[in-house]
PDB file of N, CA and C in Angstrom:
ATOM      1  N   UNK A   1      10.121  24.092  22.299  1.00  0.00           N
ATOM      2  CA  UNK A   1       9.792  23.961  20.891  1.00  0.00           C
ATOM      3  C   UNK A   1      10.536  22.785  20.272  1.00  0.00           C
ATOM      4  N   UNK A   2      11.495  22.865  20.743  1.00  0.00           N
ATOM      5  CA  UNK A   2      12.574  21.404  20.478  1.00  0.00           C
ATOM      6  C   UNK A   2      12.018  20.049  20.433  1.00  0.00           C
ATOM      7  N   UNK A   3      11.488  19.886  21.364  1.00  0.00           N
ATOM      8  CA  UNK A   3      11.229  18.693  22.616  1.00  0.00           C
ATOM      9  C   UNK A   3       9.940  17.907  21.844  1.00  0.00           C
ATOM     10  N   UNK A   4       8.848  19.042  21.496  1.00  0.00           N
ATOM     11  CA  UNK A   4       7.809  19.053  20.826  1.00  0.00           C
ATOM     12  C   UNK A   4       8.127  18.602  19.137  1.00  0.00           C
ATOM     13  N   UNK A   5       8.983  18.710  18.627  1.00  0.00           N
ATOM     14  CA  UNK A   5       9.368  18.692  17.789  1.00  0.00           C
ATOM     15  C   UNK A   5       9.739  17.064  17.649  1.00  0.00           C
ATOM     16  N   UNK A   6      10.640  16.930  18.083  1.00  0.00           N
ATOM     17  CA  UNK A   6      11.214  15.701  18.482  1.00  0.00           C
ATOM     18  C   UNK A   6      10.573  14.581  18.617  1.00  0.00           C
ATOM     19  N   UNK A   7       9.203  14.169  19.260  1.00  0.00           N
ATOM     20  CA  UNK A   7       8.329  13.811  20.006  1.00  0.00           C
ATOM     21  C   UNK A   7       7.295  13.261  18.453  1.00  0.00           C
ATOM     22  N   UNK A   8       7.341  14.428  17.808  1.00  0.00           N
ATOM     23  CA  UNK A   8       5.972  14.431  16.812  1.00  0.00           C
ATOM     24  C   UNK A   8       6.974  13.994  15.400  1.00  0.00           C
ATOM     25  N   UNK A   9       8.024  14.170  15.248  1.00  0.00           N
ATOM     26  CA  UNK A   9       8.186  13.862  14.179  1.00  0.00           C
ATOM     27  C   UNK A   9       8.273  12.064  13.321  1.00  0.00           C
ATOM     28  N   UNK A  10       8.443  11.350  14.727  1.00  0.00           N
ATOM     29  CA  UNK A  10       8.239   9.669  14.660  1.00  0.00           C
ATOM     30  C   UNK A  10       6.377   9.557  14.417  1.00  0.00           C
ATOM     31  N   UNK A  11       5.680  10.534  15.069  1.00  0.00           N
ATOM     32  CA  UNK A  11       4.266   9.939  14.381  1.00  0.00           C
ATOM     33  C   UNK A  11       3.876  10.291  12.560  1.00  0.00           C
ATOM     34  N   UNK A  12       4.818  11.707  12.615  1.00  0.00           N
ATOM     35  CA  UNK A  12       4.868  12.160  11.116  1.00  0.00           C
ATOM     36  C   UNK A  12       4.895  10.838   9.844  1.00  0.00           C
ATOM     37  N   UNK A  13       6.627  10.820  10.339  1.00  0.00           N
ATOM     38  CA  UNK A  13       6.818   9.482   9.194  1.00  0.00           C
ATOM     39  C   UNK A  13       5.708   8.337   9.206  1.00  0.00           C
ATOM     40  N   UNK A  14       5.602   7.866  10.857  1.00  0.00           N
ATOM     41  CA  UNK A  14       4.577   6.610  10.727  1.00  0.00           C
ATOM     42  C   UNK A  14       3.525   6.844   9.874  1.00  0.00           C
ATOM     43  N   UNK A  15       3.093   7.842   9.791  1.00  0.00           N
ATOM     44  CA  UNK A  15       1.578   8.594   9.358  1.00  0.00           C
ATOM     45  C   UNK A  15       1.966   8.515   7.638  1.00  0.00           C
ATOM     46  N   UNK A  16       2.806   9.301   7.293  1.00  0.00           N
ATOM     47  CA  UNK A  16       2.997   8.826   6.034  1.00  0.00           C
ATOM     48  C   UNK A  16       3.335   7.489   5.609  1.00  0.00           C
ATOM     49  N   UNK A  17       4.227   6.804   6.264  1.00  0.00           N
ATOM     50  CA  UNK A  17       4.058   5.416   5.558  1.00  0.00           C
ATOM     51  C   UNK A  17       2.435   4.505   5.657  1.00  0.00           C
ATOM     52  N   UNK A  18       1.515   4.835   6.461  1.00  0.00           N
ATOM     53  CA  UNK A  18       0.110   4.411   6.759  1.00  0.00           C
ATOM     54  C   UNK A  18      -0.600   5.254   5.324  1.00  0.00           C
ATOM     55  N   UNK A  19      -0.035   5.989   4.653  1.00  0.00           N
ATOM     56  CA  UNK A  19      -0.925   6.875   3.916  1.00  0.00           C
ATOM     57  C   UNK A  19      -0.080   5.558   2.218  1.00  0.00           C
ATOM     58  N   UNK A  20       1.222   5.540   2.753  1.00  0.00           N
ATOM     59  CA  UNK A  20       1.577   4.783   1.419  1.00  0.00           C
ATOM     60  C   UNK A  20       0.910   3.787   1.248  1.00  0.00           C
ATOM     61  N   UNK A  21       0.696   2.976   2.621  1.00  0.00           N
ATOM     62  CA  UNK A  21       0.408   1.427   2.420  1.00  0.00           C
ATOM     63  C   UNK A  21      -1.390   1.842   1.754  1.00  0.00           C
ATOM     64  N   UNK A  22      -2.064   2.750   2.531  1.00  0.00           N
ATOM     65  CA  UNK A  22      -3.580   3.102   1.582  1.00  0.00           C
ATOM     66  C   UNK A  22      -3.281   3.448   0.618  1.00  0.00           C
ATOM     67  N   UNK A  23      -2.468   3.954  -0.317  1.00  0.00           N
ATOM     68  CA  UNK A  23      -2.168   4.589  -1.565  1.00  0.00           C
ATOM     69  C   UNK A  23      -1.574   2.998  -2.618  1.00  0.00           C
ATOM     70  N   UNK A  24      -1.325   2.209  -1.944  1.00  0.00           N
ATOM     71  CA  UNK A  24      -0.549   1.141  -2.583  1.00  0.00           C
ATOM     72  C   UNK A  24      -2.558   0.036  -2.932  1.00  0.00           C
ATOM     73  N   UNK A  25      -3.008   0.228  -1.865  1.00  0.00           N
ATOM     74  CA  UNK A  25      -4.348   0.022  -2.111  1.00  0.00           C
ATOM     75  C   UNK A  25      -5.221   0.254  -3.412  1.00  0.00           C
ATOM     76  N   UNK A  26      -5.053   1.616  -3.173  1.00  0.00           N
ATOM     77  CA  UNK A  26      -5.727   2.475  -4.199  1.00  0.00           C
ATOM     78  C   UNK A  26      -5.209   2.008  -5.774  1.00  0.00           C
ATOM     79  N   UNK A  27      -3.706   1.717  -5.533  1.00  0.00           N
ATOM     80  CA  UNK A  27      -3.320   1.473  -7.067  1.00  0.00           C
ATOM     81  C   UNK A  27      -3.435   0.571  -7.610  1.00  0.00           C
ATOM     82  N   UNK A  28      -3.571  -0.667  -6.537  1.00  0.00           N
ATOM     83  CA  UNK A  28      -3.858  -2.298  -7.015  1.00  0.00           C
ATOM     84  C   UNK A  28      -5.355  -2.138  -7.348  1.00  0.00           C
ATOM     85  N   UNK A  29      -6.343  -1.235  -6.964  1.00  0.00           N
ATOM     86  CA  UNK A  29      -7.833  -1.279  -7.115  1.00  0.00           C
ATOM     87  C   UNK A  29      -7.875  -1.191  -8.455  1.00  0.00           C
ATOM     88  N   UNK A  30      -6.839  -0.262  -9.254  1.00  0.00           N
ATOM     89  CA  UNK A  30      -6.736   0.009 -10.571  1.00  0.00           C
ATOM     90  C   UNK A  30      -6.585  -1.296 -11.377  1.00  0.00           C
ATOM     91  N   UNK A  31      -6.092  -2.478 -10.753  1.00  0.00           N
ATOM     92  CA  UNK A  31      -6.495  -3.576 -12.057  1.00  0.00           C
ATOM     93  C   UNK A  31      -7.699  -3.921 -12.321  1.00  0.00           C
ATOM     94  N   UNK A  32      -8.331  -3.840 -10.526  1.00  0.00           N
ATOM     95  CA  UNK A  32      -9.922  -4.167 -10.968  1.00  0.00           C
ATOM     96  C   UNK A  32     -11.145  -3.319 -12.232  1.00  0.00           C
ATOM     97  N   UNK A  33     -10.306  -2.215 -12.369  1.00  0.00           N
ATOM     98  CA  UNK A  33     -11.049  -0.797 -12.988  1.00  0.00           C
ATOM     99  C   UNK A  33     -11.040  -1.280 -14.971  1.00  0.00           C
ATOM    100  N   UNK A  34      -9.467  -1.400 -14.650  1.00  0.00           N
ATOM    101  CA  UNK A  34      -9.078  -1.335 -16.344  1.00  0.00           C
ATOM    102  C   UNK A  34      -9.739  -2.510 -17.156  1.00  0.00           C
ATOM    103  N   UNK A  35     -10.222  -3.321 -16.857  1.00  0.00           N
ATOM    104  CA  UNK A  35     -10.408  -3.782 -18.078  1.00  0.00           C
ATOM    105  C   UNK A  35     -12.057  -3.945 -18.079  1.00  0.00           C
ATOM    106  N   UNK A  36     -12.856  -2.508 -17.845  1.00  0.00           N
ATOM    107  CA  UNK A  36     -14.008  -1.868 -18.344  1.00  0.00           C
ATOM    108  C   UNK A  36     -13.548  -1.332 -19.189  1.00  0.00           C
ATOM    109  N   UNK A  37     -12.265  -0.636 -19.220  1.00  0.00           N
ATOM    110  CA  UNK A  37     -12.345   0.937 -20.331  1.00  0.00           C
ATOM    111  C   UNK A  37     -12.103  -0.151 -21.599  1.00  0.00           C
ATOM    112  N   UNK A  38     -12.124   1.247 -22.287  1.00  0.00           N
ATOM    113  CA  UNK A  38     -12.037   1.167 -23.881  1.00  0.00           C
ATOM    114  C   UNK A  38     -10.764   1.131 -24.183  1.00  0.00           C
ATOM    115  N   UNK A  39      -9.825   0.729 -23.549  1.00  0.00           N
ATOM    116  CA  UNK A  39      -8.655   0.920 -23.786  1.00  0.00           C
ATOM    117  C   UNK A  39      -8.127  -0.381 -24.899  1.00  0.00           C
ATOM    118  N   UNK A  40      -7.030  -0.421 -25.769  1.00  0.00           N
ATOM    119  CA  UNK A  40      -5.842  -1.525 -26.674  1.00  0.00           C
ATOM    120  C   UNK A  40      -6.131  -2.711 -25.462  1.00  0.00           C
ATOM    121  N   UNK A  41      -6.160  -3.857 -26.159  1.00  0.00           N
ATOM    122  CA  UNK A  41      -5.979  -4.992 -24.793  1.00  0.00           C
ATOM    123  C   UNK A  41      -4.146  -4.790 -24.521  1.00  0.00           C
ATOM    124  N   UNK A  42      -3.685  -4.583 -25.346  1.00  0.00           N
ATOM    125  CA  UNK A  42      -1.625  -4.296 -24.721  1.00  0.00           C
ATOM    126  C   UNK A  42      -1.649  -3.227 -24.084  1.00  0.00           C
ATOM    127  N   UNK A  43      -2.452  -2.221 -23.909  1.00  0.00           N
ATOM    128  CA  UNK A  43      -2.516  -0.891 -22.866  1.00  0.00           C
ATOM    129  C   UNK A  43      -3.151  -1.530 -21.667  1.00  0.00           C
ATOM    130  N   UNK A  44      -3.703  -1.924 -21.493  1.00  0.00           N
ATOM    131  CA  UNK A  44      -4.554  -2.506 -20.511  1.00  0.00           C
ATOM    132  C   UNK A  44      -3.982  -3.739 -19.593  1.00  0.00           C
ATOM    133  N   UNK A  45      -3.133  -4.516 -20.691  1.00  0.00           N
ATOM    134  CA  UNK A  45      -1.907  -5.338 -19.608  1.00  0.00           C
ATOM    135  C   UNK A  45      -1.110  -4.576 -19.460  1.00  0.00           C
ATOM    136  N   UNK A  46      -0.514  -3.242 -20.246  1.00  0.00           N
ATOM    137  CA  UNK A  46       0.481  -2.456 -19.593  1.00  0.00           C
ATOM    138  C   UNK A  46      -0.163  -2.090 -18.114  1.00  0.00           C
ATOM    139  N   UNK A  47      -1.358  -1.530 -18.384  1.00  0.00           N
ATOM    140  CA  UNK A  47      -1.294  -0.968 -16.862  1.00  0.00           C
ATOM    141  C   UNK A  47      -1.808  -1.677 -15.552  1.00  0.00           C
ATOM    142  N   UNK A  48      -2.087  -2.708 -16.101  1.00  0.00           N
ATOM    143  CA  UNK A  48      -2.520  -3.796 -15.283  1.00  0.00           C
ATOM    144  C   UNK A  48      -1.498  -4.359 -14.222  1.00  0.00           C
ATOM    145  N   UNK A  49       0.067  -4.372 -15.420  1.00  0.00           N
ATOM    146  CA  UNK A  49       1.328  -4.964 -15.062  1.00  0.00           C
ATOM    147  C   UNK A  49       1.781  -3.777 -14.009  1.00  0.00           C
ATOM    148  N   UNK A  50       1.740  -2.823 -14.573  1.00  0.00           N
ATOM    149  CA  UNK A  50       2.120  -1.367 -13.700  1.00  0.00           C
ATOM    150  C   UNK A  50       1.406  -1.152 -12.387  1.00  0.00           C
ATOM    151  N   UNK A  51       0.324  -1.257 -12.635  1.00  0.00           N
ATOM    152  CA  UNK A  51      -0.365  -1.175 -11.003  1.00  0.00           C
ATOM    153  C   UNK A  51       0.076  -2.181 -10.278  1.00  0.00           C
ATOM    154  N   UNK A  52       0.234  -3.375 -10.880  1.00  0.00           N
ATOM    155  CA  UNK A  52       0.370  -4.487  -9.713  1.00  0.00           C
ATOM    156  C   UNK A  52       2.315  -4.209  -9.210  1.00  0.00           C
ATOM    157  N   UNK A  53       2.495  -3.974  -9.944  1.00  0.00           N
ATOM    158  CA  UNK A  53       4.559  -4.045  -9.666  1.00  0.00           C
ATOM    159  C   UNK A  53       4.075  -2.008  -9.114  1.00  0.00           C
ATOM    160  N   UNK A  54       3.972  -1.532  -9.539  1.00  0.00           N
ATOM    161  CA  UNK A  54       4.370  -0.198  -8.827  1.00  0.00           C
ATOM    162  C   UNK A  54       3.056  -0.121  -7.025  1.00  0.00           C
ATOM    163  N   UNK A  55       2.185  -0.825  -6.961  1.00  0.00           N
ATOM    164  CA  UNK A  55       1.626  -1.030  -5.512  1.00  0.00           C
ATOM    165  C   UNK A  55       2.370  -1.889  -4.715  1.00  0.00           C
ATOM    166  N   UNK A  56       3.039  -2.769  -5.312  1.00  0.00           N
ATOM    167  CA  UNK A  56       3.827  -3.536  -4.401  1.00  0.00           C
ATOM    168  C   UNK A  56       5.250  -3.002  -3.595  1.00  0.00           C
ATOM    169  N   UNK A  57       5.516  -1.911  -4.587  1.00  0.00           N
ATOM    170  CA  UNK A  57       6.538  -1.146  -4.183  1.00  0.00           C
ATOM    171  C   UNK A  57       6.141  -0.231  -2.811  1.00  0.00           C
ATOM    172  N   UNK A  58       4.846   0.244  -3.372  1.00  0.00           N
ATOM    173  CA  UNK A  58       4.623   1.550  -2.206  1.00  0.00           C
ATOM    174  C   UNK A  58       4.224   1.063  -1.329  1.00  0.00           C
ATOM    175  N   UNK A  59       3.475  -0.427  -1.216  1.00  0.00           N
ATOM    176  CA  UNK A  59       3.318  -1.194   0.080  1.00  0.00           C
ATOM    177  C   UNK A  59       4.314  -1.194   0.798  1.00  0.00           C
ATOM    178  N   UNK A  60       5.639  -1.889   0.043  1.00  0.00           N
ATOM    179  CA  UNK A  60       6.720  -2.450   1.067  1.00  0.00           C
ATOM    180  C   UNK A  60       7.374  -1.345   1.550  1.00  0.00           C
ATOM    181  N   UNK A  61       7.555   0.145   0.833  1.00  0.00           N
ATOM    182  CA  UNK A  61       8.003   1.086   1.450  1.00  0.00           C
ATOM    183  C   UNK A  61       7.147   1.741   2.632  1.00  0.00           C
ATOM    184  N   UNK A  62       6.323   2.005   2.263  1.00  0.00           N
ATOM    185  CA  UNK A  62       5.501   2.025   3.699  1.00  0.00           C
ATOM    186  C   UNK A  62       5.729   1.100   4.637  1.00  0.00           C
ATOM    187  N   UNK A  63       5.746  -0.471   4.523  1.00  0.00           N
ATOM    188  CA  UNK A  63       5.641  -1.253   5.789  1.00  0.00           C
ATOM    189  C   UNK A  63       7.325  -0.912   6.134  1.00  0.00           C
ATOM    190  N   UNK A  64       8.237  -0.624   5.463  1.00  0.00           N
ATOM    191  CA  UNK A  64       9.607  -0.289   6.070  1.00  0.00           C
ATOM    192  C   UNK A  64       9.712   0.781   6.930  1.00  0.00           C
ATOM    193  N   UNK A  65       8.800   2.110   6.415  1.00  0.00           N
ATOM    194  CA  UNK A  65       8.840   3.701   7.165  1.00  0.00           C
ATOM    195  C   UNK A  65       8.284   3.020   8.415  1.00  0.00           C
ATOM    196  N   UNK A  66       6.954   2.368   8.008  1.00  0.00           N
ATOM    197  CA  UNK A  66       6.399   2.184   9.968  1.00  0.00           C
ATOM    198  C   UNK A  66       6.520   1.534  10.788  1.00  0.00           C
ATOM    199  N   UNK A  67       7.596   0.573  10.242  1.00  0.00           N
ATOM    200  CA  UNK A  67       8.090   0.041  11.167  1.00  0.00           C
ATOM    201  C   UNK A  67       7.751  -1.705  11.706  1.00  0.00           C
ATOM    202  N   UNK A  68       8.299  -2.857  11.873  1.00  0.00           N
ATOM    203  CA  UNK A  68       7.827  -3.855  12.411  1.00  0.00           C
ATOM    204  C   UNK A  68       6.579  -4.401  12.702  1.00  0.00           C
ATOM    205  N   UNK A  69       6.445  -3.524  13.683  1.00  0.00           N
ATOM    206  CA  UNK A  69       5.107  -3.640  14.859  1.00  0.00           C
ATOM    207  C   UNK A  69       3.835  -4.026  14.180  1.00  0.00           C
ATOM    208  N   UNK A  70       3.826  -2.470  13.228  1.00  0.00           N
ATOM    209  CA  UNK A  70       3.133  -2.266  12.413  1.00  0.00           C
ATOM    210  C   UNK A  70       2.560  -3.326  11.148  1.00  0.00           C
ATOM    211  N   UNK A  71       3.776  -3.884  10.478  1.00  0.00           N
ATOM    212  CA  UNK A  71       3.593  -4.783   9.891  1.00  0.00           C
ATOM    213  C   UNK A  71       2.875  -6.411  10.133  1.00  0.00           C
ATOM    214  N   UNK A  72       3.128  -6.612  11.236  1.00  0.00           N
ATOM    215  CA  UNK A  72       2.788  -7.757  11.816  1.00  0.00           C
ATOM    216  C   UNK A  72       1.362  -7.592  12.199  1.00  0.00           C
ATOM    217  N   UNK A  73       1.177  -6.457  12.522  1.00  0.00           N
ATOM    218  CA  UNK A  73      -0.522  -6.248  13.037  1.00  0.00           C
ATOM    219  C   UNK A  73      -1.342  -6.086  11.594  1.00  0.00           C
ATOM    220  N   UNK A  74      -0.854  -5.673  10.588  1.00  0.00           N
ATOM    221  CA  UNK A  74      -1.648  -5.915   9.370  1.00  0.00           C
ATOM    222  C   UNK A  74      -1.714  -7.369   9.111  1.00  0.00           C
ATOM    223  N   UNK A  75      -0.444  -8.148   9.370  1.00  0.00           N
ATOM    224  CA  UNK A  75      -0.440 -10.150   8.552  1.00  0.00           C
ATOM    225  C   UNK A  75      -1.593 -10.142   9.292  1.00  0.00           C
ATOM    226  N   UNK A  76      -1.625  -9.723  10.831  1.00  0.00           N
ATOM    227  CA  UNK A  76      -3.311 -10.706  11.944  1.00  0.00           C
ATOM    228  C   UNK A  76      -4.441 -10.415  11.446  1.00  0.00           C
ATOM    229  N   UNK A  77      -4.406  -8.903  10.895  1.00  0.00           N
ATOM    230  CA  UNK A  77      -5.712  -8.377   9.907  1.00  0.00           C
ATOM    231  C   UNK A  77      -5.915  -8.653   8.551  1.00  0.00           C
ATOM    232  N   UNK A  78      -5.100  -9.216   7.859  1.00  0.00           N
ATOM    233  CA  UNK A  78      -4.859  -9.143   6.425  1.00  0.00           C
ATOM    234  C   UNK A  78      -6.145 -10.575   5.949  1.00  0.00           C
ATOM    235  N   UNK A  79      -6.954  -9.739   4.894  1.00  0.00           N
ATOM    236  CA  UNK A  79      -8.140 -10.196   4.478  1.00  0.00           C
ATOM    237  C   UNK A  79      -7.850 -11.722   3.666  1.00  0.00           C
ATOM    238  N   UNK A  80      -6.373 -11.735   2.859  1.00  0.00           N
ATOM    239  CA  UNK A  80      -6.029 -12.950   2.423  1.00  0.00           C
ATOM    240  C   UNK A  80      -5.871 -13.830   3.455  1.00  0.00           C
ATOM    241  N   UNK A  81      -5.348 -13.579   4.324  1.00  0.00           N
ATOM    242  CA  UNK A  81      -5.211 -14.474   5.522  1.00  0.00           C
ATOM    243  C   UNK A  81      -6.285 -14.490   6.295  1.00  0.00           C
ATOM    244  N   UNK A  82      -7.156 -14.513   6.143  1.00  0.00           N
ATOM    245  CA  UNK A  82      -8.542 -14.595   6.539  1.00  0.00           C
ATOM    246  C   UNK A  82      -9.190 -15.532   5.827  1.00  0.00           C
ATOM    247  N   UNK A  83      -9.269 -15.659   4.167  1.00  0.00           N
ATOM    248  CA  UNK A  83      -9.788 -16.746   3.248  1.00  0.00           C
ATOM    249  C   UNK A  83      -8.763 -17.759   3.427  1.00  0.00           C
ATOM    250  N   UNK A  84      -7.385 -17.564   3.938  1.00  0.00           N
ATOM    251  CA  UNK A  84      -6.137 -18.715   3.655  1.00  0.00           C
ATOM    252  C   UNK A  84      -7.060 -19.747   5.679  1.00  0.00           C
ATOM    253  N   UNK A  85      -7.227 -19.144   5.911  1.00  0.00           N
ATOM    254  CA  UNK A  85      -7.370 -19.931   6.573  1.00  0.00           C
ATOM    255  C   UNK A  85      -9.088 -21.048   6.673  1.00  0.00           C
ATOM    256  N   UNK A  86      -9.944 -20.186   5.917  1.00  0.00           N
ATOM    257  CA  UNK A  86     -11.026 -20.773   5.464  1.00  0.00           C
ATOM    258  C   UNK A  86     -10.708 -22.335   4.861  1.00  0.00           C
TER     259      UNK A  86
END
């Protein structure tokens, strides 16, 4: 039960930091959203400012939980670096 334990708990964390870096996604999508609503234009750079500084956070904590490897295989996939090289 130990052994098993032991074994699974390095895919655990990886798994959650893979869930931050999609969640850090999800929150930057939120600038694209806000400025449909009906919202104050100063509410709307508030949260504009907020999504972009609080996704950047949960990105980099995620790419820290999973580790190196991990990180480097997103720069080879990463869609900006795909147009940067266009």
């Amino acid at each position: 039960m130990c052994t098993h334990e032991k074994t699974n708990h390095p895919t655990r964390i990886k798994s959650i930091g893979l869930v931050l870096i999609t969640f850090s996604w999800i929150i930057y999508g939120i600038i694209f959203i806000t400025p449909f609503s009906s919202l104050n234009l100063k509410i709307k750079a508030l949260i504009c400012t907020i999504s972009y500084c609080s996704s950047h956070v949960v990105f980099w904590t995620g790419v820290l939980i999973v580790g190196k490897e991990v990180a480097n295989k997103y720069k080879v996939m990463s869609l900006l670096r795909r147009f940067m090289r266009m």
